[in-house]
Protein backbone atom coordinates (compact mmCIF):
# COMPACT_ATOMS: atom_id res chain seq x y z
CA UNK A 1 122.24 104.11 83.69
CA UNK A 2 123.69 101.22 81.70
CA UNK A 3 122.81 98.63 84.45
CA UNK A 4 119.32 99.59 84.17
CA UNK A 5 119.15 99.61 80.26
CA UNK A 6 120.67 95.86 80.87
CA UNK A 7 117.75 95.03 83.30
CA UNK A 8 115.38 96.68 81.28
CA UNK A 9 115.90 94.99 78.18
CA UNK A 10 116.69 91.84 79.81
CA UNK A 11 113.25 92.13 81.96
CA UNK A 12 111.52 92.56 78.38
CA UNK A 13 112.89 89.60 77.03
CA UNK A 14 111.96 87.83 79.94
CA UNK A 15 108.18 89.11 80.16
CA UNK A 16 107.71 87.92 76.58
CA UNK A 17 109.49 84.46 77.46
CA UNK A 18 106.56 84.45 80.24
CA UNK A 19 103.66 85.37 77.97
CA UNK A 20 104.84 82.76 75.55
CA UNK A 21 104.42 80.11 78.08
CA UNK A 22 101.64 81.27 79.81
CA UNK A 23 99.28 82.91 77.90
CA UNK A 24 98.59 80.14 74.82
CA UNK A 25 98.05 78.11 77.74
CA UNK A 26 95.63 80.07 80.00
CA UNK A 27 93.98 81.08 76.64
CA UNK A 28 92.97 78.07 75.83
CA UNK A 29 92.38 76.31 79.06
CA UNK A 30 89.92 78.98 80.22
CA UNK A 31 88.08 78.85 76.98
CA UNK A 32 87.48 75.23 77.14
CA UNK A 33 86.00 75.76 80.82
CA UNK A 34 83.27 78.20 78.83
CA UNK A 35 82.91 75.77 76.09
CA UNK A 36 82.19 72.78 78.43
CA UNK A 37 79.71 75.22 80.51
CA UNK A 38 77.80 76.92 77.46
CA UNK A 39 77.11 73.93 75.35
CA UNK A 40 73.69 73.58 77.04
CA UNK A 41 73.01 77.01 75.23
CA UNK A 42 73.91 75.46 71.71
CA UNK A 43 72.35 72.07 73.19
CA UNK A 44 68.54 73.87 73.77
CA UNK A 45 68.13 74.55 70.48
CA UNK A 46 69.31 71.09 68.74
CA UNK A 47 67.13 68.76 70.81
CA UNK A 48 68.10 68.76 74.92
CA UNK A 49 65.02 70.36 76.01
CA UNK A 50 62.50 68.04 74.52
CA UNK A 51 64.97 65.07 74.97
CA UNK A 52 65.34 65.46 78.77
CA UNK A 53 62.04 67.04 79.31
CA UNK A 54 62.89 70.72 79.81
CA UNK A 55 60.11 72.11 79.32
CA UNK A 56 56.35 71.88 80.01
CA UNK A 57 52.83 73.27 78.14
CA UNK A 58 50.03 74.11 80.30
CA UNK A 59 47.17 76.05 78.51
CA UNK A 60 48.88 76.47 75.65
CA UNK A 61 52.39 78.44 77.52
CA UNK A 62 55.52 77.14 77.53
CA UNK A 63 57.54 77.24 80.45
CA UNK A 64 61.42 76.32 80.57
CA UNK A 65 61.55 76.91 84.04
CA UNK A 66 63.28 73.02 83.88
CA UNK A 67 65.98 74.32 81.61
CA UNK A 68 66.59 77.80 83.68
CA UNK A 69 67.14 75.46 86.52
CA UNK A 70 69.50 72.86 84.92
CA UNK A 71 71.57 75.74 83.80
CA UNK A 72 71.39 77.46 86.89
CA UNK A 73 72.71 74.53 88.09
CA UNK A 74 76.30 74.84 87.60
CA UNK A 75 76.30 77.69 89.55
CA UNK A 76 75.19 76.44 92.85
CA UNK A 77 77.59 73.97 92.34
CA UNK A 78 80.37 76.54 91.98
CA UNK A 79 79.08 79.17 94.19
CA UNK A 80 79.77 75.99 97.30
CA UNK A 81 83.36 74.87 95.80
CA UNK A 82 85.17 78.20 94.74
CA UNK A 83 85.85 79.61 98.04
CA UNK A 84 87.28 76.68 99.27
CA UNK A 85 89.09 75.66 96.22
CA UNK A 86 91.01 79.30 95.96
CA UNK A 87 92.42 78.46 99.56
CA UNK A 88 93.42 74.60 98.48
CA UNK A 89 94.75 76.48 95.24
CA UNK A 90 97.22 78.89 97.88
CA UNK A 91 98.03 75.38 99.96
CA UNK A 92 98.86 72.81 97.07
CA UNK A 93 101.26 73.19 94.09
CA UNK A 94 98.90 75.12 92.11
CA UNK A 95 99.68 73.62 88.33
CA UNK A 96 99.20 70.35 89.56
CA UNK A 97 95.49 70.75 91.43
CA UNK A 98 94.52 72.87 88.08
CA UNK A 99 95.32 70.18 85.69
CA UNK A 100 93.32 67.27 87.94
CA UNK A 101 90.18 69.87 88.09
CA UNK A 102 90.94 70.10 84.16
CA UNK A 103 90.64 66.36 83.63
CA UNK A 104 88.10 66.07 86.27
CA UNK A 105 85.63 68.97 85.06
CA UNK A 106 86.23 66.99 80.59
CA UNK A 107 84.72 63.84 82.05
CA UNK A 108 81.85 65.22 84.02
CA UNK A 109 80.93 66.94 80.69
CA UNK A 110 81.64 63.82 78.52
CA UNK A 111 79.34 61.55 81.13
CA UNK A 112 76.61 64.44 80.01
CA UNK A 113 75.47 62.08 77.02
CA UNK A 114 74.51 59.23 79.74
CA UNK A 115 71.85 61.21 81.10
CA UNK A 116 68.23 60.60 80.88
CA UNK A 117 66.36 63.76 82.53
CA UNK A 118 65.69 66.94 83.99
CA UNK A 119 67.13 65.91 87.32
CA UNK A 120 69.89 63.78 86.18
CA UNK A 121 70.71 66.85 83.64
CA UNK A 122 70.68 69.17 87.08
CA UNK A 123 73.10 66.94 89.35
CA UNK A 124 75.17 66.93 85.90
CA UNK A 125 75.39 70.55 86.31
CA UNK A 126 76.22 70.51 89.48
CA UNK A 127 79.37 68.52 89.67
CA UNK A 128 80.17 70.39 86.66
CA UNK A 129 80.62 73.58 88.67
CA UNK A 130 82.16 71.86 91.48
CA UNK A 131 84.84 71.13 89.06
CA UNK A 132 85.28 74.39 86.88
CA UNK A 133 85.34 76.21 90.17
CA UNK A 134 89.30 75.95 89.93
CA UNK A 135 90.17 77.27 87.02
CA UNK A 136 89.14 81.12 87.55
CA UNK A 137 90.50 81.52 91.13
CA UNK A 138 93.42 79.43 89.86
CA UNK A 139 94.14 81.78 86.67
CA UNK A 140 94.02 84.71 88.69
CA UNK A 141 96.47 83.54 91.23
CA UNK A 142 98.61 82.76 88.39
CA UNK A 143 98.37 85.85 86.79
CA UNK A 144 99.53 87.92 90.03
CA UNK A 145 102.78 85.21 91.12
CA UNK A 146 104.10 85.93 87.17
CA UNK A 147 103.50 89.48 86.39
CA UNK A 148 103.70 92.88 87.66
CA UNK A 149 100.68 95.03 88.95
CA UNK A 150 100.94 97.12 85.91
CA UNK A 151 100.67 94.17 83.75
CA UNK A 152 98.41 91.83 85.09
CA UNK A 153 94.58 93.51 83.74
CA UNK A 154 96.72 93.42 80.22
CA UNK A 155 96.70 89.62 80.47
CA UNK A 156 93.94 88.87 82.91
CA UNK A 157 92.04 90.47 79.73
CA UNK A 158 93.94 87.96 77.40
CA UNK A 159 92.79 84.66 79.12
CA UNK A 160 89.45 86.21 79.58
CA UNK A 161 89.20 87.04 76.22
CA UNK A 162 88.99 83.36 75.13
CA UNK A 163 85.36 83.52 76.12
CA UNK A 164 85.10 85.49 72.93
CA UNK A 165 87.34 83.49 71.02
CA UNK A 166 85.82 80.47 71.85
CA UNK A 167 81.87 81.83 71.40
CA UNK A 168 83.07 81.95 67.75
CA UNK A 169 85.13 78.53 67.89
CA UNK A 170 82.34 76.51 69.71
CA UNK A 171 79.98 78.45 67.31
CA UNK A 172 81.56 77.17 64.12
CA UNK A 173 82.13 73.67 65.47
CA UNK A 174 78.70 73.13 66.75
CA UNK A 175 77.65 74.51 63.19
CA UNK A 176 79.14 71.54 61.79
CA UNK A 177 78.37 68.74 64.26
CA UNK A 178 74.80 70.37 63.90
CA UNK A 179 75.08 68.60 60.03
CA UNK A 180 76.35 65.40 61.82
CA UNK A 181 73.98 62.17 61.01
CA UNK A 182 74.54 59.06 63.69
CA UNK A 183 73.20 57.11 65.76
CA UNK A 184 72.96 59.77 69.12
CA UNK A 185 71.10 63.06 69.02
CA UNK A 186 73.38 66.03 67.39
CA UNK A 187 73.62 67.58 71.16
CA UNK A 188 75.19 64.27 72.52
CA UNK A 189 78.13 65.02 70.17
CA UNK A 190 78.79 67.94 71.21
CA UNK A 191 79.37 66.98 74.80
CA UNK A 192 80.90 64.43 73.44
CA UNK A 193 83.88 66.35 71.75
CA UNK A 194 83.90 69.41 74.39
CA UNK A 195 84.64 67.08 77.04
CA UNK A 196 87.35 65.15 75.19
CA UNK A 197 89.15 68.09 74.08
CA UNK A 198 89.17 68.56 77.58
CA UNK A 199 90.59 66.00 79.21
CA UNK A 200 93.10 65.44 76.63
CA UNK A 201 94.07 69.26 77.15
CA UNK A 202 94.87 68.73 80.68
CA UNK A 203 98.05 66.70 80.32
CA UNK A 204 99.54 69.92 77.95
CA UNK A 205 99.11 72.20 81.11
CA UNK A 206 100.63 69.97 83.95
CA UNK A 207 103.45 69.40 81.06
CA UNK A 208 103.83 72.76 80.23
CA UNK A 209 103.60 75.40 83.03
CA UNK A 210 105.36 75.65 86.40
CA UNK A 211 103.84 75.97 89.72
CA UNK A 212 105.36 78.95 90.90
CA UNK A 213 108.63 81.73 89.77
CA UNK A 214 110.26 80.72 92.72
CA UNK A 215 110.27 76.94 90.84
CA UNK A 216 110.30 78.09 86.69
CA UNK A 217 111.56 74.72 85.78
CA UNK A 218 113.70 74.16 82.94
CA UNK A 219 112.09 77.19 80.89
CA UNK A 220 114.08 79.95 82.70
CA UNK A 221 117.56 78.99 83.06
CA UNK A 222 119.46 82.04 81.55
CA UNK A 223 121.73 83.92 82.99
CA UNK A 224 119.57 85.82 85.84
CA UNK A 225 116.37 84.77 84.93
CA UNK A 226 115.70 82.98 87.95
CA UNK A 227 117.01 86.30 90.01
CA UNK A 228 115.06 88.28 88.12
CA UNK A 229 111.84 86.61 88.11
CA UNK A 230 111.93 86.76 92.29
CA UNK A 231 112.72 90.18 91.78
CA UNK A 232 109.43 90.87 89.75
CA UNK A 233 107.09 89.19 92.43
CA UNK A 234 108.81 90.64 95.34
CA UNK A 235 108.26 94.26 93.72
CA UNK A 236 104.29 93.52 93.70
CA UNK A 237 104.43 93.77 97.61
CA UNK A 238 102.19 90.66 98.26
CA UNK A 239 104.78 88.22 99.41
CA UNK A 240 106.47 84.82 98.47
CA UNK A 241 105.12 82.58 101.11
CA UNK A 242 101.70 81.94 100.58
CA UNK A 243 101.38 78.47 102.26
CA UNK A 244 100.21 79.32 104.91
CA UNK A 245 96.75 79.53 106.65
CA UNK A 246 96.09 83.03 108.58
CA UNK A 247 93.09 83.53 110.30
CA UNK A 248 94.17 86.97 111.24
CA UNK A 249 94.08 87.75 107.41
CA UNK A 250 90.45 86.39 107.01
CA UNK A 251 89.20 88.65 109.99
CA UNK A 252 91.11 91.26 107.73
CA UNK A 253 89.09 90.55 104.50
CA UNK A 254 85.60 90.31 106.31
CA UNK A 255 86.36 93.79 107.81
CA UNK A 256 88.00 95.09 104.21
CA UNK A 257 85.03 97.54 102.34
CA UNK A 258 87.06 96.65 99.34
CA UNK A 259 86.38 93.38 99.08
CA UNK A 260 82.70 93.63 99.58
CA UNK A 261 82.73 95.95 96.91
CA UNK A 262 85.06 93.71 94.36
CA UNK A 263 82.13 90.95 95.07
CA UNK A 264 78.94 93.03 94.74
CA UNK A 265 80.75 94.36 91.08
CA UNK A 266 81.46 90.78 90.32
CA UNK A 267 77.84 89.92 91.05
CA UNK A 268 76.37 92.86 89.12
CA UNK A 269 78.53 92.23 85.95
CA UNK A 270 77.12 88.95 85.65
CA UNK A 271 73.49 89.41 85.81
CA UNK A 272 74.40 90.35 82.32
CA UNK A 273 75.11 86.33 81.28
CA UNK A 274 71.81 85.50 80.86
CA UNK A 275 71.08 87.34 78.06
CA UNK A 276 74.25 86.10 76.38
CA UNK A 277 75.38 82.77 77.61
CA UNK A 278 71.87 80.66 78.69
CA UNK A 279 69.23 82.46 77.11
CA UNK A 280 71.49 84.24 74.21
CA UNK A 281 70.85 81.16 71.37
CA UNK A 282 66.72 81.48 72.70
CA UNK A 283 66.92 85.13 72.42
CA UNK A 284 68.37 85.31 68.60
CA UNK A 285 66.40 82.96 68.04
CA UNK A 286 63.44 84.63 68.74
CA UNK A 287 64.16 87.18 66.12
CA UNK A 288 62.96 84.78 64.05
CA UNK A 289 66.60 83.01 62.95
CA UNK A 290 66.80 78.79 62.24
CA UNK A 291 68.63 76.58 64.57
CA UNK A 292 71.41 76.50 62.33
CA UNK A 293 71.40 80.17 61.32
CA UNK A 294 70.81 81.09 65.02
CA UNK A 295 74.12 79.35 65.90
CA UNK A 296 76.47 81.23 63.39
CA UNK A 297 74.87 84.78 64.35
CA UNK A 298 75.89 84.14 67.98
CA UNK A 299 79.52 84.13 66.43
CA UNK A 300 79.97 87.77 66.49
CA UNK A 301 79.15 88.43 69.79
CA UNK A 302 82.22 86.64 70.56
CA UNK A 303 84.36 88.80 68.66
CA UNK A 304 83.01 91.62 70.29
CA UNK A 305 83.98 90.58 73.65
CA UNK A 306 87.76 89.85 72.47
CA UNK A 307 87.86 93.10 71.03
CA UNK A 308 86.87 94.88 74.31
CA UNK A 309 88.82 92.94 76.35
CA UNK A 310 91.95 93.65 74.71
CA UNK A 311 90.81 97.00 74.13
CA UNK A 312 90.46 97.83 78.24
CA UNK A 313 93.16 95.77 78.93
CA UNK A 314 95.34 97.48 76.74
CA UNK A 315 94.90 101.06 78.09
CA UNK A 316 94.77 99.66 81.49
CA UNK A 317 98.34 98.69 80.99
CA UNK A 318 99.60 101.98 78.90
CA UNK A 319 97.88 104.47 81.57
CA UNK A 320 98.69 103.71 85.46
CA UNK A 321 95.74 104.53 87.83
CA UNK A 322 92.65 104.49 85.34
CA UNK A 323 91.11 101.15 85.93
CA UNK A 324 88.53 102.60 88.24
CA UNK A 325 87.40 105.19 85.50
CA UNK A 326 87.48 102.55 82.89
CA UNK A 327 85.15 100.04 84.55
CA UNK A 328 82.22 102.97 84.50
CA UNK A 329 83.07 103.30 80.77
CA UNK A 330 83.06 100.18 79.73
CA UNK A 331 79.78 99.69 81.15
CA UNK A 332 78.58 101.50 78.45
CA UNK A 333 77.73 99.41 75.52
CA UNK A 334 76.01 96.70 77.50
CA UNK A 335 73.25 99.69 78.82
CA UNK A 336 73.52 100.33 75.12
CA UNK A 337 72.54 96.78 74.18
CA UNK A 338 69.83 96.33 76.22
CA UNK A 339 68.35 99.22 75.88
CA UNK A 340 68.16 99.00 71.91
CA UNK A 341 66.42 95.02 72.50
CA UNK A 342 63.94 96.22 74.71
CA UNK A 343 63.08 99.32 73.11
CA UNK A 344 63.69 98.43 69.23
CA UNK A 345 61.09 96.91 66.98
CA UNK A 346 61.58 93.29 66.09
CA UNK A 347 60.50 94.24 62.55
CA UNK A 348 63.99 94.79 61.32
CA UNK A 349 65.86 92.25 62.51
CA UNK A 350 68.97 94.37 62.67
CA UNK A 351 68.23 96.41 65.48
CA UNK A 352 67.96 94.03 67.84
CA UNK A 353 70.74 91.90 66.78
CA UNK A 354 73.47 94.90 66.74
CA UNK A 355 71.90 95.31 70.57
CA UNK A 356 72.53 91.53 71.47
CA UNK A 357 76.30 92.21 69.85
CA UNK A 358 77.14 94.92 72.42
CA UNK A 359 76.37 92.82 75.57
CA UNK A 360 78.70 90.26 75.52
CA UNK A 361 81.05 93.25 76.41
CA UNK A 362 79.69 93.36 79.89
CA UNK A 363 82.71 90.77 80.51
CA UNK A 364 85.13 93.75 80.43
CA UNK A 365 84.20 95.43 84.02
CA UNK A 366 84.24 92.48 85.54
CA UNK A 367 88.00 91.45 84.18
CA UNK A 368 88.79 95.35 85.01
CA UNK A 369 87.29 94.17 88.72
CA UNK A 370 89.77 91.22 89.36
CA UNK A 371 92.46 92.90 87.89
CA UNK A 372 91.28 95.96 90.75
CA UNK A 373 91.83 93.21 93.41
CA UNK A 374 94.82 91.22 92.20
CA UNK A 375 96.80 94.43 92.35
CA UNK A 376 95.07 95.42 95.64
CA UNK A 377 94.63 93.08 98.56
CA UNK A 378 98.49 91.47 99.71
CA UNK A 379 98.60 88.75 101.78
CA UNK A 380 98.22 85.15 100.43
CA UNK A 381 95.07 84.16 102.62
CA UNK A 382 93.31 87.51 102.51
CA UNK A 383 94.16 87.46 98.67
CA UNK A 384 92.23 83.84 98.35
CA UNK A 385 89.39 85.34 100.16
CA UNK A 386 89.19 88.36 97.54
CA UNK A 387 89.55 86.33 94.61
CA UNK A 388 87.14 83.52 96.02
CA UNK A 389 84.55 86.75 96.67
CA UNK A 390 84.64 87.98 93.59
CA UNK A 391 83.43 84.64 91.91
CA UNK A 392 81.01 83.98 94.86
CA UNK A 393 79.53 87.37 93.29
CA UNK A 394 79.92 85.96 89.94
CA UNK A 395 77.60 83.29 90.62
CA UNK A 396 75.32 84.90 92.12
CA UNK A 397 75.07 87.17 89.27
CA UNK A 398 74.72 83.87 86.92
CA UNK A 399 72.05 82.21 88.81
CA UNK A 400 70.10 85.76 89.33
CA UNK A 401 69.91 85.51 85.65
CA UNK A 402 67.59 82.90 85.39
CA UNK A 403 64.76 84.70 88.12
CA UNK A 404 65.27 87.54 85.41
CA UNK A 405 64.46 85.98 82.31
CA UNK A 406 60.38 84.78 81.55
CA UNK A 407 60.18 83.60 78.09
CA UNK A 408 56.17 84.60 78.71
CA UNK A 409 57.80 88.12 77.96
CA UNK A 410 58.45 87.75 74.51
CA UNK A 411 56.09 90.13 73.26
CA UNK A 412 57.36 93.06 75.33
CA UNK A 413 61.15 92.05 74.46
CA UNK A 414 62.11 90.31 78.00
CA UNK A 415 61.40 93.36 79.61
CA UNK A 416 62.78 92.19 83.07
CA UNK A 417 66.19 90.64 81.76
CA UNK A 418 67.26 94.22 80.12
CA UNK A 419 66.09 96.36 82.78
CA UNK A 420 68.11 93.69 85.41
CA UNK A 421 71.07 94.18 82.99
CA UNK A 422 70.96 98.57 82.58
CA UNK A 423 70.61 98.66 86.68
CA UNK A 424 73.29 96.18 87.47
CA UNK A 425 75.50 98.09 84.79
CA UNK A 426 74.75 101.46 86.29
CA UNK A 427 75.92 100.13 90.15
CA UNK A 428 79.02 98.68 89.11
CA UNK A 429 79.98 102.04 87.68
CA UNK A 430 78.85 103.75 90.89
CA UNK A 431 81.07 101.08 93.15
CA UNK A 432 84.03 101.44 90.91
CA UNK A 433 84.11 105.20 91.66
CA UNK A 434 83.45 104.25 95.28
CA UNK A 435 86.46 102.25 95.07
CA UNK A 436 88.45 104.86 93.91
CA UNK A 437 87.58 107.16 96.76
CA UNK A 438 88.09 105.05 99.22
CA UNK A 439 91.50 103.76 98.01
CA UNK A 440 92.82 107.30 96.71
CA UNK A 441 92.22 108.65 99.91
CA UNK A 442 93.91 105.59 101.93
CA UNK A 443 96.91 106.37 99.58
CA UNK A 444 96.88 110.20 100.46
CA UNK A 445 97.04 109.14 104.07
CA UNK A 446 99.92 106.78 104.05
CA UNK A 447 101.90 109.52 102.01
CA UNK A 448 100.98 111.67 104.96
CA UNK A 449 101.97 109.88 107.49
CA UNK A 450 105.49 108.59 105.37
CA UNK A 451 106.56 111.93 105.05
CA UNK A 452 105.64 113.18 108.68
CA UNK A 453 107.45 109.70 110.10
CA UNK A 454 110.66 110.39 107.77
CA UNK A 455 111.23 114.19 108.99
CA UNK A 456 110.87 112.44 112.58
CA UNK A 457 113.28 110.22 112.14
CA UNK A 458 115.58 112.53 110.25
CA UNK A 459 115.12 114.65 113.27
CA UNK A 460 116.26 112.03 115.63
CA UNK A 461 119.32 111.12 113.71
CA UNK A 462 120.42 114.52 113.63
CA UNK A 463 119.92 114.97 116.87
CA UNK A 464 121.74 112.10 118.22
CA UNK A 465 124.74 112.91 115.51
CA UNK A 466 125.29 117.05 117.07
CA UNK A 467 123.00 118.54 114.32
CA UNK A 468 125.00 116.53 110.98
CA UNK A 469 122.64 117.58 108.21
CA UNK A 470 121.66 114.47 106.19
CA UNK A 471 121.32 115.13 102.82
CA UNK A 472 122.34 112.08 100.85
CA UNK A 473 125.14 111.03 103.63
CA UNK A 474 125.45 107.27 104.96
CA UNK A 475 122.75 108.39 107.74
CA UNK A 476 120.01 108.31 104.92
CA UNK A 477 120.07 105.16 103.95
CA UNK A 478 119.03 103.84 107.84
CA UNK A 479 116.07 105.90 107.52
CA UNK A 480 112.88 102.81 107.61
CA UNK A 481 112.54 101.47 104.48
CA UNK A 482 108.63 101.18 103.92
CA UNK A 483 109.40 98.12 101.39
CA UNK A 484 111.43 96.19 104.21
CA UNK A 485 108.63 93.59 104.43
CA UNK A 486 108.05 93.08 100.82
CA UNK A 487 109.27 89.36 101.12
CA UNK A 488 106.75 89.14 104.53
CA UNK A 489 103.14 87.38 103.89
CA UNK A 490 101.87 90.66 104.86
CA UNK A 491 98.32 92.48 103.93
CA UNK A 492 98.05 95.43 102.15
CA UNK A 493 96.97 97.07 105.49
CA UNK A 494 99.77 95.90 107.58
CA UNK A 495 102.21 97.06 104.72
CA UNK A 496 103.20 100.81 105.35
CA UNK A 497 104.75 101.66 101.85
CA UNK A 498 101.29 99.26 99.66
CA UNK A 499 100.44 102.17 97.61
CA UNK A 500 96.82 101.54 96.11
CA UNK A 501 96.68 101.20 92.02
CA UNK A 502 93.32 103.34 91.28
């Protein structure tokens, strides 16, 4: 009893030594990749459209079909890179290739100001995405070498929360460069800064963080630390060589339901950006807000994302096995959100904006959703595969946004973009349960099967011992261990004793 008190406490003090390194850092980094991404939203309404000639008027209608394109942009450019990155992530030391894609992605966005039109503004976007494609297959991968099952959607909801933090950081900054008087346009500025923050930022991380627990570095040199960090990523089941290339685990993933489903819920969630990220500073806007006064009121909706984030995450991590019943819940306020837009009078102002507040949420079933598959696919190439699915299906989602939005629709309340939002909302719930079923009963199976192979094998011994009854005698302990290949680069389905977390 003692030694474990010991280990406990010393395990605690160790987890906190781990989220003081790692979570500032993820934080941050993953809120500058929004920031560098979303500052075409802030950008449309300081000058970007008519500068670069997003937009066109034909009989009197204005189309920003130029714009929709230019930010869809960034997505095609990601949707191509982040399947292949997430394997180069597994191969290379993984600290190292995040902090070049860091530096690499700040200077794409600083070289923004350089460009002269629509389609220099669209290959801008693309390389931009090529480049951010690291970071959230990286993070993830992260996330499930340092920490537990039970904790990872705790802290996969921290780092993901910075797309809150930072809606209200890049919010108040762009406020203030939007009072800025030079010689560029305001928008050029703010490319300007976001990209230099950037680049500068990446030297902290490759200073800061080590590659892997099985290399800490000079951060975790106590007495046992090292021991005891091994010991936390061997309990997760998914192995500590993940070097290597298996195509046996990629004919796995194809054939896994799971992972189709983790993508299609990735995809889903994020038919919900649009509203929020590249149409959100058009849409408040259209409520009949300034420039200016349209910037600060996006502010909120950031907080509202932190809040749920943490919120989730936290009873995610208190309450084992309720992730799949928490993704339908928090699907909630988003149908909420849309619904009140769509169906509210413009009138009042107020209606409409407490709707746009509860969207941004829609980023908490989708961090619910990789936290599903961090915990549940082993194996270090099938687990690239499932991460690099998921944001396949978060692109997708993204550039579906802009087929969904028709600023032509302003006088019905962008019909199209809510309904896209309520139904995409609505399936997610429906796959997490799905999930659930599928998984619960997997688990119920491999139970079944444990037990029945454990009385055979009992059976056996006894047998070949003239009847000795084992209860507790040195016999037990030959019985299989279904944890024996913990240390293996094994898949969840070629693991006997990978129990599901539902």
């Amino acid at each position: 009893m003692r030694q474990t008190t010991v280990k406990d406490g010393s395990e605690r003090a160790l987890l906190w030594k781990i989220d003081l390194m790692l979570m500032p850092i993820l934080t941050f980094s993953f809120g500058l990749q929004y920031m560098d991404k979303t500052v075409l939203n802030s950008a449309s309404v300081f000058g970007i459209i008519n500068d670069l000639g997003l937009s066109t008027t034909r009989n009197g209608v204005t189309s920003t079909a130029k714009y929709s394109t230019a930010n869809a942009a960034f997505y095609y450019g990601y949707i191509v890179a982040v399947l292949p990155i997430a394997l180069i992530v597994q191969r290379l030391p993984i600290v190292k290739t995040l902090s070049a894609f860091i530096f690499v992605w700040g200077l794409v966005c600083i070289l923004t100001v350089v460009v002269e039109d629509y389609r220099g503004l669209v290959v801008q976007r693309v390389f931009l995405g090529l480049t951010e494609a690291a970071v959230s297959p990286g993070f993830v991968a992260l996330t499930s070498l340092w920490y537990k099952k039970d904790e990872q959607a705790t802290r996969l909801g921290i780092w993901y929360g910075a797309t809150g933090l930072f809606s209200m950081f890049s919010g108040l900054v762009f406020y203030g460069i939007g009072h800025a008087k030079g010689s560029l346009p305001v928008w050029k500025y703010m490319y300007i800064f976001a990209g230099s923050l950037t680049m500068a930022w990446a030297f902290v991380v490759l200073l800061i963080v080590p590659d892997s627990p099985t290399a800490p570095g000079r951060f975790f040199r106590g007495p046992g630390e090292q021991r005891l960090l091994l010991d936390r990523l061997d309990s997760n089941k998914t192995g500590r060589d993940r070097t290597r290339f298996k195509w046996s685990q990629v004919r796995e993933a194809v054939m896994d339901v799971k992972i189709w489903l983790f993508m299609t819920m990735g995809a889903a969630s994020y038919i919900c950006n649009g509203g929020v990220t590249a149409f959100g500073a058009r849409i408040v806007s259209s409520f009949g807000y300034t420039p200016l006064q349209t910037i600060l009121l996006l502010i909120p909706g950031g907080a509202a994302t932190v809040i749920s984030l943490l919120f989730f995450g936290w009873l995610a991590g208190r309450k084992p096995d309720i992730r799949t019943y928490l993704i339908p819940i928090s699907c909630i306020p988003p149908i909420v959100g849309a619904a009140i837009i769509w169906k509210a009078s413009w009138a009042h102002r107020g209606w409409p904006l407490f709707g746009y507040y509860l969207l941004p949420t829609f980023g908490t079933p989708y961090v619910l959703t990789l936290a599903l598959s961090s915990a549940n696919v082993a194996g270090g190439t099938k687990k690239a595969i499932s991460t690099g699915a998921i944001f396949i299906g978060y692109n997708a989602g993204n550039t579906s946004t802009d087929l969904s939005f028709y600023s032509q629709e302003k006088p019905i309340h962008y019909r199209s973009t809510w309904i896209a939002v309520i139904v995409s909302m609505v399936y997610v719930s429906c796959a997490s349960l799905l999930l659930r079923f599928i998984m619960a009963r997997e688990n119920s199976r491999r139970e079944a099967s444990h037990a029945a192979n454990v009385r055979t094998e009992v059976v056996d011994k006894a047998d070949r011992n003239k009847g000795e009854l084992l209860t507790g005698g040195p016999l037990a302990e030959e019985i299989s261990d279904p944890d024996s290949h913990q240390f293996a680069d094994l898949t969840d389905k070629e693991q006997p004793g990978f129990r599901y977390s539902l």
